[in-house]
C-alpha atoms as a PDB file:
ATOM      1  CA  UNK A   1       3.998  -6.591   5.211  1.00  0.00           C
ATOM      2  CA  UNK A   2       0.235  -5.461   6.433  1.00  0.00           C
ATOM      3  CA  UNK A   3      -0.782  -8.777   3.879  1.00  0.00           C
ATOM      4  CA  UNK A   4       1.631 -10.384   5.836  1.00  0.00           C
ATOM      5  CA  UNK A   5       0.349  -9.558   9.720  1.00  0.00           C
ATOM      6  CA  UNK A   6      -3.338 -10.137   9.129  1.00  0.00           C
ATOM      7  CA  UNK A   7      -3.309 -13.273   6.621  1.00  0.00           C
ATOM      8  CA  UNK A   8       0.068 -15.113   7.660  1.00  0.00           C
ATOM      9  CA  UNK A   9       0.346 -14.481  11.184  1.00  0.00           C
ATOM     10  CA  UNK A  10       2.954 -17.178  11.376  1.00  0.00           C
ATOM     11  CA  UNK A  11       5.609 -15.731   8.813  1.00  0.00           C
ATOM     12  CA  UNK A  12       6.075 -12.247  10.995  1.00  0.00           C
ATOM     13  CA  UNK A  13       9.217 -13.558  12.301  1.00  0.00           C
ATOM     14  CA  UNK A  14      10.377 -13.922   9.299  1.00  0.00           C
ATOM     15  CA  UNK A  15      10.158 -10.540   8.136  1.00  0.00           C
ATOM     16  CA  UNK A  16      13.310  -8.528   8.004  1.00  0.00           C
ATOM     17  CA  UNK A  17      13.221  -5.662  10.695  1.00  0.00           C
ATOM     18  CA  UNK A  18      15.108  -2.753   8.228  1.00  0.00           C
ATOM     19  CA  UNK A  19      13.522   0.617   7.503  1.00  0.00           C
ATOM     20  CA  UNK A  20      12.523   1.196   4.147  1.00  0.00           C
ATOM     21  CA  UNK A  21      15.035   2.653   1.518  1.00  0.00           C
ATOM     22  CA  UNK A  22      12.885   5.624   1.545  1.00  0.00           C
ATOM     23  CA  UNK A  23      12.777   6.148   5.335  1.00  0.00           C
ATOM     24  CA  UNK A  24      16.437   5.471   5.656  1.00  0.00           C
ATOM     25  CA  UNK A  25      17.103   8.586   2.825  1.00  0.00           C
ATOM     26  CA  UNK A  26      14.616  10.542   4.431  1.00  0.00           C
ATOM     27  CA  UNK A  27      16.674  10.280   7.577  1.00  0.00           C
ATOM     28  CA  UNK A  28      20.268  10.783   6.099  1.00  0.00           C
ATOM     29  CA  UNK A  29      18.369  14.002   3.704  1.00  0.00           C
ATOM     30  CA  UNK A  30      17.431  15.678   6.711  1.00  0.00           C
ATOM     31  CA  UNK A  31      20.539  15.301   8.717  1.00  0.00           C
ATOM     32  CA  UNK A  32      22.047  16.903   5.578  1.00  0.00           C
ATOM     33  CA  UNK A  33      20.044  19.701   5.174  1.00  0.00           C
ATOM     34  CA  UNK A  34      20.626  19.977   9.322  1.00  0.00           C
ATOM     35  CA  UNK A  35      24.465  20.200   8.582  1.00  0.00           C
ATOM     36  CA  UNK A  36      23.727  22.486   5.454  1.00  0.00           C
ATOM     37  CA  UNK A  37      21.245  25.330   7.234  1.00  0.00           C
ATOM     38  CA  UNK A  38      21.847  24.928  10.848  1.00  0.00           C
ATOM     39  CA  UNK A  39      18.086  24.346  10.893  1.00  0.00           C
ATOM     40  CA  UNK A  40      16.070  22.487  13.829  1.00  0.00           C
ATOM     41  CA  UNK A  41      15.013  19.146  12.100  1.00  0.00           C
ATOM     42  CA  UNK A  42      11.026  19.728  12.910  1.00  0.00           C
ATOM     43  CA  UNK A  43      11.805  23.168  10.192  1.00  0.00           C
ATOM     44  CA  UNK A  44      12.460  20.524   7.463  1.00  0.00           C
ATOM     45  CA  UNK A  45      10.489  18.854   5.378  1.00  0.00           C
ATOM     46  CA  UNK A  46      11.172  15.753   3.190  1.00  0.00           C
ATOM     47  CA  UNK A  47       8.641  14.412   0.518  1.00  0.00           C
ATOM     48  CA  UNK A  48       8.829  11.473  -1.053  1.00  0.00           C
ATOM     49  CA  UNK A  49       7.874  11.035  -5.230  1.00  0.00           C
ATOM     50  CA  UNK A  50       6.383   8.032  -5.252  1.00  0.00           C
ATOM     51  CA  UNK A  51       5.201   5.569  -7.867  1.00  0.00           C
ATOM     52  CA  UNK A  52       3.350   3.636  -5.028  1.00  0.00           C
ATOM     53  CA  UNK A  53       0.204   4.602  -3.103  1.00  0.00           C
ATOM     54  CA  UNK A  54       1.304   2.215  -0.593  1.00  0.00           C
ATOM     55  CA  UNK A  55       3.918   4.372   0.419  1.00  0.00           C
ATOM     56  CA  UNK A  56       1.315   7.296   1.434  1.00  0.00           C
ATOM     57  CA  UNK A  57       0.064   4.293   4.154  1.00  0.00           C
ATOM     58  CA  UNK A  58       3.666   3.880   5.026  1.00  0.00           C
ATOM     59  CA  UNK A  59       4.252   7.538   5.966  1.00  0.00           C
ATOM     60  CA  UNK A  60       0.707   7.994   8.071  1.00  0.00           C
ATOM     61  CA  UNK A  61       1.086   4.345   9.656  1.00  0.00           C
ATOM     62  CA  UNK A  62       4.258   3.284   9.757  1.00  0.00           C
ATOM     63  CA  UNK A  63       5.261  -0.482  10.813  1.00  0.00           C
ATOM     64  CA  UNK A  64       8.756  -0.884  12.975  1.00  0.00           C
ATOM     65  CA  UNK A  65       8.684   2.924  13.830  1.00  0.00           C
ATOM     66  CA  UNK A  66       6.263   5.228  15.772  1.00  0.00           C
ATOM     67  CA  UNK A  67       6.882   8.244  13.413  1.00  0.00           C
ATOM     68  CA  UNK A  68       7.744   8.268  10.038  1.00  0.00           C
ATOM     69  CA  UNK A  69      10.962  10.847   8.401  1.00  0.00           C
ATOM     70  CA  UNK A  70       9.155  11.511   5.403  1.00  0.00           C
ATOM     71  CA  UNK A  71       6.332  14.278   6.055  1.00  0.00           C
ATOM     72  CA  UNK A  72       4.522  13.546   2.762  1.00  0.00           C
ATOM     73  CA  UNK A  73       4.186  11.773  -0.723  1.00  0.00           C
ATOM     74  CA  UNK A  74       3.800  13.090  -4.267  1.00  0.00           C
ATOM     75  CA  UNK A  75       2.781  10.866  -7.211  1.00  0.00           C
ATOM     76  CA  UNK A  76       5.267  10.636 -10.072  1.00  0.00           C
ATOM     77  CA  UNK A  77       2.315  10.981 -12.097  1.00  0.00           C
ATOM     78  CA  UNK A  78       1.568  14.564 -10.777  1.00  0.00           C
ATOM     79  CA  UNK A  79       4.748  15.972 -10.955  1.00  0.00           C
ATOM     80  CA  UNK A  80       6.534  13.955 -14.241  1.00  0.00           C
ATOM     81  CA  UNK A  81       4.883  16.533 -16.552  1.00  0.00           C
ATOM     82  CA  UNK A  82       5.532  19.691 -14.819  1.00  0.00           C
ATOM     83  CA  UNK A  83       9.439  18.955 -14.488  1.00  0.00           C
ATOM     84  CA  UNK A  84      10.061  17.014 -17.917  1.00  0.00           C
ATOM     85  CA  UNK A  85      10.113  20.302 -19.573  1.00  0.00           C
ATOM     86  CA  UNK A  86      13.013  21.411 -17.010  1.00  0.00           C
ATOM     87  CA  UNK A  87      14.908  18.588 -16.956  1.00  0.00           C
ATOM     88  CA  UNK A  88      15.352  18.174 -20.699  1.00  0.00           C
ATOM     89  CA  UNK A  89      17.449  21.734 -20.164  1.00  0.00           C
ATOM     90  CA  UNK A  90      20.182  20.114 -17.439  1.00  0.00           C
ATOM     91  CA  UNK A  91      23.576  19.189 -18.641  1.00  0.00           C
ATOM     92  CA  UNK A  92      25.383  15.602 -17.466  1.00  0.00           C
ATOM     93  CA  UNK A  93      27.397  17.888 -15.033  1.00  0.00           C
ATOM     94  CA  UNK A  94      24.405  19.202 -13.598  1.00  0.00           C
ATOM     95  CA  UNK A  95      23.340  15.502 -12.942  1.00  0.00           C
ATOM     96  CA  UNK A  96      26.368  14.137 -11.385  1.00  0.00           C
ATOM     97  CA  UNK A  97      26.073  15.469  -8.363  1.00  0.00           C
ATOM     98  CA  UNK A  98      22.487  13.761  -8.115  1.00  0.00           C
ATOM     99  CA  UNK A  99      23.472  10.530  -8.798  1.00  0.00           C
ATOM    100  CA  UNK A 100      23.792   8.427  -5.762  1.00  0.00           C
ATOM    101  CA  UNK A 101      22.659   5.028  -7.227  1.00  0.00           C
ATOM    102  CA  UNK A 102      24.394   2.373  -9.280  1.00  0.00           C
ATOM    103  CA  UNK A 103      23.360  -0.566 -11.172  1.00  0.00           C
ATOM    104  CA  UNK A 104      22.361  -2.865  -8.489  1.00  0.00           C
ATOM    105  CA  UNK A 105      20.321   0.775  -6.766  1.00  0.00           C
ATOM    106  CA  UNK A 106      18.622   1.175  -9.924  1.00  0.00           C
ATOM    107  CA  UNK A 107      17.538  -2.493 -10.527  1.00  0.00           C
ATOM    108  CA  UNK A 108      15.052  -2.480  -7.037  1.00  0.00           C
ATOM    109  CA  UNK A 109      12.928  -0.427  -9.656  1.00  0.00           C
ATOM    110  CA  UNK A 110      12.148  -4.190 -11.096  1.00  0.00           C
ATOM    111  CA  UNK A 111      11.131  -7.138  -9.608  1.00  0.00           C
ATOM    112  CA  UNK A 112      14.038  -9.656  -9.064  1.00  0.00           C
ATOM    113  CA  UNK A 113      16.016  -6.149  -8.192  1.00  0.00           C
ATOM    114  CA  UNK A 114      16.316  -7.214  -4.015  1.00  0.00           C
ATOM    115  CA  UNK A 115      17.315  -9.958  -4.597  1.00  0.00           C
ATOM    116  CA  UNK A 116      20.440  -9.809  -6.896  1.00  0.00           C
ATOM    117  CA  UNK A 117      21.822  -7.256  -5.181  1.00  0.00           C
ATOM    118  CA  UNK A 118      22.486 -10.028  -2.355  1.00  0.00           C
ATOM    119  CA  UNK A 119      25.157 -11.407  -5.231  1.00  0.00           C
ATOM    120  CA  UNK A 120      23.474 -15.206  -3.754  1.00  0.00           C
ATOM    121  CA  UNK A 121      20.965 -17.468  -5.719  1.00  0.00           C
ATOM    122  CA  UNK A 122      19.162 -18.963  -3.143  1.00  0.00           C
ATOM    123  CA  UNK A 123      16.342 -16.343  -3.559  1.00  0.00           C
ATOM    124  CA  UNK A 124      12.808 -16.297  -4.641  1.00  0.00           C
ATOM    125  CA  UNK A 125      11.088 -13.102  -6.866  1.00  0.00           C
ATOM    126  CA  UNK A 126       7.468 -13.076  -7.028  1.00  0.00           C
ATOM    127  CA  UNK A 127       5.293  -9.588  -8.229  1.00  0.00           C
ATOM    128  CA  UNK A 128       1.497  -9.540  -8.536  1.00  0.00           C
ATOM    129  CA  UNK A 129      -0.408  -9.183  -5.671  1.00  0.00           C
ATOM    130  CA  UNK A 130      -2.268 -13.047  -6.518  1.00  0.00           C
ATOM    131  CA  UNK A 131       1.165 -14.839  -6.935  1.00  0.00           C
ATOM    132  CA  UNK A 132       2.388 -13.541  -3.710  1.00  0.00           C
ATOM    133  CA  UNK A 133      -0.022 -15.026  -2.075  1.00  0.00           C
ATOM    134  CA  UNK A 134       0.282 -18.389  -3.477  1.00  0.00           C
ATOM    135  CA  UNK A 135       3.928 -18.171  -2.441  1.00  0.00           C
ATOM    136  CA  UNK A 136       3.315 -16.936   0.919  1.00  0.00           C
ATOM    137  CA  UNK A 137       0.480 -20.190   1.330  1.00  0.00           C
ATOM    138  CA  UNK A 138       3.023 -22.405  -0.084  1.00  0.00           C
ATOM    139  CA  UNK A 139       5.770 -21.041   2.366  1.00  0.00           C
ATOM    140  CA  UNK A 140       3.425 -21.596   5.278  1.00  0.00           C
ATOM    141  CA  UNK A 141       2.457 -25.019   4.245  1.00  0.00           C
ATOM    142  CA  UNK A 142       6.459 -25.060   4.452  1.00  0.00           C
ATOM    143  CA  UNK A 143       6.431 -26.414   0.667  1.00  0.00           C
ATOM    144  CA  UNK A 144       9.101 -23.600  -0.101  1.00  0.00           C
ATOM    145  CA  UNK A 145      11.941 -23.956   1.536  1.00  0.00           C
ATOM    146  CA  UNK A 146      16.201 -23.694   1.844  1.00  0.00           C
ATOM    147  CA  UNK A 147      16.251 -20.199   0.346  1.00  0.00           C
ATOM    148  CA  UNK A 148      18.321 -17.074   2.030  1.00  0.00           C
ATOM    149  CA  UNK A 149      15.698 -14.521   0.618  1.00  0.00           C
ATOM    150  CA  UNK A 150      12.321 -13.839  -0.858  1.00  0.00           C
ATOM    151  CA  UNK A 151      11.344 -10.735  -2.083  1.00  0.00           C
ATOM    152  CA  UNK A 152       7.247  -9.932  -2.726  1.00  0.00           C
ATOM    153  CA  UNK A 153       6.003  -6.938  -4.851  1.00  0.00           C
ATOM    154  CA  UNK A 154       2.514  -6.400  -4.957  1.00  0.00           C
ATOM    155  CA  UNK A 155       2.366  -4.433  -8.200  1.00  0.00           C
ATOM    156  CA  UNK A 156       3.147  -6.911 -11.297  1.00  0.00           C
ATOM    157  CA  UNK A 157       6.692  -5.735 -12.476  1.00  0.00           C
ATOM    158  CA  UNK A 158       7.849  -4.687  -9.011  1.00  0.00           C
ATOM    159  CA  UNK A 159       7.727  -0.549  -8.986  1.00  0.00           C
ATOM    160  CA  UNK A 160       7.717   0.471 -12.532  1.00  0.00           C
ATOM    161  CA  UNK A 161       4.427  -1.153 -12.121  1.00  0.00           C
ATOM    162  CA  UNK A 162       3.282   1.477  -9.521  1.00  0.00           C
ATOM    163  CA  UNK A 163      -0.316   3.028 -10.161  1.00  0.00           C
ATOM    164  CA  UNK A 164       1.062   6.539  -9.909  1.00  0.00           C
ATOM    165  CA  UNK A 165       3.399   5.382 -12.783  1.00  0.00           C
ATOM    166  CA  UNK A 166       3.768   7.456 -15.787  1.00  0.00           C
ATOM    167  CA  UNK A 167       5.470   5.290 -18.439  1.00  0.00           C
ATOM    168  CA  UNK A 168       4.022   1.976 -19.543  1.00  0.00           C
ATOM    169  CA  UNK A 169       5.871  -0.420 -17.372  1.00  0.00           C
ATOM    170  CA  UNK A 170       7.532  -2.801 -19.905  1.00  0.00           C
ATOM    171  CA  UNK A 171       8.962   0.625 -21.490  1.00  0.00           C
ATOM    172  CA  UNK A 172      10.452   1.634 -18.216  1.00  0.00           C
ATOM    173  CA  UNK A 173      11.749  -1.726 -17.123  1.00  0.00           C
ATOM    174  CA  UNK A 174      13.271  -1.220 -21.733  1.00  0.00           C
ATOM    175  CA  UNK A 175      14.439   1.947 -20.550  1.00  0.00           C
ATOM    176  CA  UNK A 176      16.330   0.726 -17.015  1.00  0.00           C
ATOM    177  CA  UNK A 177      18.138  -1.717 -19.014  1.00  0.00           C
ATOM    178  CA  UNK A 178      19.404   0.621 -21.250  1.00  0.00           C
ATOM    179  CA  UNK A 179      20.265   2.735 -18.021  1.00  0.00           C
ATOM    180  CA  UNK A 180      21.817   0.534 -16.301  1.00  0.00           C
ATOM    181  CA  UNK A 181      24.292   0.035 -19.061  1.00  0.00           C
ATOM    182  CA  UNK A 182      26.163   3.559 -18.109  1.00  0.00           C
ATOM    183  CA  UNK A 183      26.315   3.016 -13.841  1.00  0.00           C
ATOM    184  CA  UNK A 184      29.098   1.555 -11.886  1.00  0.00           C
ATOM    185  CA  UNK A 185      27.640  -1.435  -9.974  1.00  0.00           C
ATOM    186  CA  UNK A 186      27.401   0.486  -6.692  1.00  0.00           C
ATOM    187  CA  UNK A 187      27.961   3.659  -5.200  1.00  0.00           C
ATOM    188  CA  UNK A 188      26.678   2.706  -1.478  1.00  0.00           C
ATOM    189  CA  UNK A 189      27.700   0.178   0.583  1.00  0.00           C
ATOM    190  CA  UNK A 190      28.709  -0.951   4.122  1.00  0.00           C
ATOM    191  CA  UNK A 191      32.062  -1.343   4.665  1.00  0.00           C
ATOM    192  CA  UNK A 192      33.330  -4.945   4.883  1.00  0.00           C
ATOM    193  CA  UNK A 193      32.431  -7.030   7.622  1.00  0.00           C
ATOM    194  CA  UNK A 194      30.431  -4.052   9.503  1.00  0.00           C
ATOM    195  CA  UNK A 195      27.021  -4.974  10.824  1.00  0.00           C
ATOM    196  CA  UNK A 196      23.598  -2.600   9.388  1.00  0.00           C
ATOM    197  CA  UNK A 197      23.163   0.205  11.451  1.00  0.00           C
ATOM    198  CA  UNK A 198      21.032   0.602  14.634  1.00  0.00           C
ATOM    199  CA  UNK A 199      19.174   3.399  12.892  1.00  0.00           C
ATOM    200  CA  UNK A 200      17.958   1.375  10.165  1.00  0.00           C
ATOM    201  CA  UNK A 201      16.171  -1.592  12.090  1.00  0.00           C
ATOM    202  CA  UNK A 202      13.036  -1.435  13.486  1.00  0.00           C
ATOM    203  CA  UNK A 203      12.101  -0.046  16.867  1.00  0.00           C
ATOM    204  CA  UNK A 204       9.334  -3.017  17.181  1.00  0.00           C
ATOM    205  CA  UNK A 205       8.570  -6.302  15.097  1.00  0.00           C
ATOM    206  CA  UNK A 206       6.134  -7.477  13.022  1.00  0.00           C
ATOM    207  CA  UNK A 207       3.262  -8.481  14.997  1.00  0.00           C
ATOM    208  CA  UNK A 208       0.183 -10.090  14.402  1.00  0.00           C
ATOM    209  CA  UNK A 209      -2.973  -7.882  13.304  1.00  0.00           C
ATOM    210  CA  UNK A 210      -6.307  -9.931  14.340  1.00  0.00           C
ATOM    211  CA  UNK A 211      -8.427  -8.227  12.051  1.00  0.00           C
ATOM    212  CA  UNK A 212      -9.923 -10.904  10.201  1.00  0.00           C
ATOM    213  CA  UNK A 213     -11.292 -12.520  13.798  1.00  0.00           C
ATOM    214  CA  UNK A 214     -15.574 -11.533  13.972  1.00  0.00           C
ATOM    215  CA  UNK A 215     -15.583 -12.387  17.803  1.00  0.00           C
ATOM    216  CA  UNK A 216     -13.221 -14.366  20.352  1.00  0.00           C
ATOM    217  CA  UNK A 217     -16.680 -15.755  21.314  1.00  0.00           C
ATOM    218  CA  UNK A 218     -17.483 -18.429  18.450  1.00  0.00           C
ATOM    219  CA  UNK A 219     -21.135 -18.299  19.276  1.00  0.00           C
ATOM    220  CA  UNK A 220     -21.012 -15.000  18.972  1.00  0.00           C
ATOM    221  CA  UNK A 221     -19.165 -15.051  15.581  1.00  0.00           C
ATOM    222  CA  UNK A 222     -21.435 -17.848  14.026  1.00  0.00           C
ATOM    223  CA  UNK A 223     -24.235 -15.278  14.762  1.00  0.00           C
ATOM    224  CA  UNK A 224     -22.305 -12.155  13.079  1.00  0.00           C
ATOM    225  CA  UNK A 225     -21.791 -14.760  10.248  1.00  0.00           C
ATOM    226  CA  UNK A 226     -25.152 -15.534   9.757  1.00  0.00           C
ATOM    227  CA  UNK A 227     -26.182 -11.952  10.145  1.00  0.00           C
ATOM    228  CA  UNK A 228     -23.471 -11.065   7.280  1.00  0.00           C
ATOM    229  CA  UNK A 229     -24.744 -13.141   5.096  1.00  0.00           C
ATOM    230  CA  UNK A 230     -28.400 -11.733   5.561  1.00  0.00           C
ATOM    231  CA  UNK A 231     -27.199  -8.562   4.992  1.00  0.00           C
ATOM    232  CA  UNK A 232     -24.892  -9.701   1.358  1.00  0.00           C
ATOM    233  CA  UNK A 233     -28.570 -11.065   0.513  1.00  0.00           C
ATOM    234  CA  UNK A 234     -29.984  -7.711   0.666  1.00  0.00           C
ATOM    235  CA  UNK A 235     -26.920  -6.392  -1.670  1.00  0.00           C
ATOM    236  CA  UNK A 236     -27.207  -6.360  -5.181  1.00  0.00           C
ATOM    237  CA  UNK A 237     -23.959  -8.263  -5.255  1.00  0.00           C
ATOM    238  CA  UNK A 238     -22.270  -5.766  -8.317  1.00  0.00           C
ATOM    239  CA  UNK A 239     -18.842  -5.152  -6.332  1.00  0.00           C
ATOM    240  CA  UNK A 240     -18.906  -1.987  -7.369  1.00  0.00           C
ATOM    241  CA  UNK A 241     -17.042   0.006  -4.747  1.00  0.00           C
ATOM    242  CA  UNK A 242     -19.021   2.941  -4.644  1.00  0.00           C
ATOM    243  CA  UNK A 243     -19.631   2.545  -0.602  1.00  0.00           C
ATOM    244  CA  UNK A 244     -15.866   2.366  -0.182  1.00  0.00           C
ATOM    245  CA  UNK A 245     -15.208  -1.585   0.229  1.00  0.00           C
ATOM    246  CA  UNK A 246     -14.010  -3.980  -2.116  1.00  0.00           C
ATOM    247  CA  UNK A 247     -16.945  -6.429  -2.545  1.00  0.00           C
ATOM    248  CA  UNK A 248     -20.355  -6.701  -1.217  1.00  0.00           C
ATOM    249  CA  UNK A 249     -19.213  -9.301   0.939  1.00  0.00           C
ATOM    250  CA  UNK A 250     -16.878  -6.776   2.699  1.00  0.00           C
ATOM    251  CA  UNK A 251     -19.540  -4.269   2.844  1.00  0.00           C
ATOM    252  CA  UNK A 252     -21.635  -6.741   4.742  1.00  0.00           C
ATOM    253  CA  UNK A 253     -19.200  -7.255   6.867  1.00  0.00           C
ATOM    254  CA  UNK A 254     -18.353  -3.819   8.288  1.00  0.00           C
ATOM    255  CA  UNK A 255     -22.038  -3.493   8.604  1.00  0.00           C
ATOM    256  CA  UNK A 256     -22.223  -6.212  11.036  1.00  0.00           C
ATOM    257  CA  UNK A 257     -19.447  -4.855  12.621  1.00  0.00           C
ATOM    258  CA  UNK A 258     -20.952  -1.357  13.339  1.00  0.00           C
ATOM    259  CA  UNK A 259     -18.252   0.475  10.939  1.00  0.00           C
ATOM    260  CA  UNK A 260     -20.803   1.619   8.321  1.00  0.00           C
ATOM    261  CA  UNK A 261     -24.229   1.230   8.291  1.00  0.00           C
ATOM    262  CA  UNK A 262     -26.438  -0.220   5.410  1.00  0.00           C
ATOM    263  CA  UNK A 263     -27.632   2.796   4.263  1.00  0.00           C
ATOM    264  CA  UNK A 264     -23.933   3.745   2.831  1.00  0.00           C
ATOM    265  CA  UNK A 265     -24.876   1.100   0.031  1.00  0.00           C
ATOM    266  CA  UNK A 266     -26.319   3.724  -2.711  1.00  0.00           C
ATOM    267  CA  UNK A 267     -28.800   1.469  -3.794  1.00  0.00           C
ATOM    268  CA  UNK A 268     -30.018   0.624  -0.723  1.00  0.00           C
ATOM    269  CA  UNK A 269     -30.158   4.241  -0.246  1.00  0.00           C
ATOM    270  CA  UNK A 270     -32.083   4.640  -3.691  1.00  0.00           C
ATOM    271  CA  UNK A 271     -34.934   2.032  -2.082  1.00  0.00           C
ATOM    272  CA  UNK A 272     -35.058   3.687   0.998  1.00  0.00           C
ATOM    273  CA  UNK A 273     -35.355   7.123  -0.608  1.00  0.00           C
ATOM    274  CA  UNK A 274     -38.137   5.544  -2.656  1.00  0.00           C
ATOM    275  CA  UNK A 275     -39.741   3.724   0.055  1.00  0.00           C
ATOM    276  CA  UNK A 276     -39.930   7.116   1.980  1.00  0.00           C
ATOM    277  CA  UNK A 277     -41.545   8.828  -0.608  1.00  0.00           C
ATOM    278  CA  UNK A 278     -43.933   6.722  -1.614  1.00  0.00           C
ATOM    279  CA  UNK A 279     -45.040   6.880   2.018  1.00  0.00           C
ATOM    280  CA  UNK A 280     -45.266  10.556   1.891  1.00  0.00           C
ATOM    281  CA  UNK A 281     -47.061  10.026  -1.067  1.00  0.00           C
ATOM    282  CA  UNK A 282     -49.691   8.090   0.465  1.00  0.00           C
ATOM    283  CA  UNK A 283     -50.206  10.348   3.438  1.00  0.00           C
ATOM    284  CA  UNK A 284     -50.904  13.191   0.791  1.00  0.00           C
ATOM    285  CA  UNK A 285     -53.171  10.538  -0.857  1.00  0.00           C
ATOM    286  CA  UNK A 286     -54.869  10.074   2.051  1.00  0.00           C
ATOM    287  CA  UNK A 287     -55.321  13.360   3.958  1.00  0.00           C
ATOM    288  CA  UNK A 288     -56.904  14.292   0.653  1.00  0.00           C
ATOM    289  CA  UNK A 289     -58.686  11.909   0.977  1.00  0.00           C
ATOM    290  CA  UNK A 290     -59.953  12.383   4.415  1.00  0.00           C
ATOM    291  CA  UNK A 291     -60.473  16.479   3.357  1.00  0.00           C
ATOM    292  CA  UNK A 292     -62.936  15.313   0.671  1.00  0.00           C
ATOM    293  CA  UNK A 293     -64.993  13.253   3.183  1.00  0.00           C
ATOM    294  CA  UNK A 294     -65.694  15.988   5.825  1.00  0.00           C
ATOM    295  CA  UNK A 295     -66.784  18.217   2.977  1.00  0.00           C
END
């Protein structure tokens, strides 16, 4: 979605306006555990386990919603090892009454997922941050068209290819197969002919985010232009990261635009560093110097 709003302004409309399937729990959990303890909902907290960093930029800056249900996220990889141990000890009874997805729940794990559980085939599955956006171009230059739904992962499998992962994702997607096998094809649904809930659209749509603009004044942004690529020529050009931005390029660019400053570069810091003490070095040099001469 935030690919979406800053590179392909054009396609916000076209973005459904639902809440997330973890914002949507996160609101049912805690109306639950309202019902269960008689406490206030701001005394409950709900934390998501997440395979997805993305989702920890979800829950600080939500899109659709002011404030966000879920009051934190914990990586799967963090937490996998310290309750494997435990759950290896519960008994199929003991899981029953935390099962609350079937096959077509279970199958959003994989790419593809979304979209079957529509039960239509006019949809489109793409995963991998670079194909997505060849199908989003190709949608814009309206080459991709007459389908009912598209669904766009950015991680290559769809969420078993998460970062915060723990199994190899072509083992987990193995494993959800085999899963899947065992579940009844659903175990939530709206009732026939009943409309999604209020609750789970969006308070706002998808607007435009004009970050990629320099200026609104083109003379002024042919100048910033010119003055980023003076400063990418004073880069070493290694991508490496280390001042927090993806590429040199980008680095150059917040420069220009006052968010960082040079300096942050560490090897522009390194020359600086040196150019300062060889200076210091020369003023020793020549107060010496100067010492030796009144003698």
């Amino acid at each position: 979605m935030r690919l979406i709003r800053v590179r392909f302004p054009d396609l916000c409309d076209h973005v459904l306006p639902l809440l997330s399937p973890m914002e949507t729990a996160a609101r049912i959990a805690k109306q639950q555990a309202m019902q269960k303890t008689g406490l206030p909902k701001e005394q409950i907290g709900c934390f998501f386990i997440t395979p997805c960093p993305a989702k920890v930029t979800d829950i600080r800056m939500p899109i659709g919603i002011e404030k966000s249900e879920v009051d934190g996220a914990i990586a799967i990889s963090e937490i996998f090892p310290q309750l494997s141990s435990r759950m290896d000890k519960l008994t199929p009874k003991d899981l029953e009454s935390l099962s609350n997805s079937g096959i077509i729940g279970v199958s959003w794990a994989t790419s593809g997922g979304e979209s079957s559980a529509l039960l239509k085939e006019k949809y489109l599955a793409a995963d991998g941050i670079e194909n997505v956006i060849r199908v989003l171009e190709e949608i814009e230059d309206e080459r991709i068209g007459e389908l009912d739904f598209i669904e766009l992962n950015a991680c290559s499998g769809g969420c078993v290819g998460g970062v915060l992962c723990v199994e190899n994702p072509y083992v987990a997607i193995a494993r959800l197969q085999r899963l899947r096998k065992y579940l009844p094809v659903s175990q939530n649904h709206l009732e026939k002919n009943k409309t999604v809930p209020e609750e789970m659209n969006w308070g706002s749509g998808l607007e435009f985010s004009n970050v990629l603009t320099l200026s609104e004044d083109i003379s002024r942004a042919m100048e910033m232009m010119m003055e980023i690529d003076k400063v990418e020529a004073e880069l070493p050009g290694l991508d490496c990261g280390a001042c927090g931005a993806p590429s040199c390029r980008a680095f150059a660019e917040d420069t220009v635009r006052g968010s960082c400053r040079k300096e942050d570069c560490v090897f522009i810091l390194r020359k600086e560093i040196r150019r300062f003490a060889d200076s210091l070095s020369n003023l020793d040099l020549d107060g010496g110097k100067r010492t030796n001469d009144d003698e």
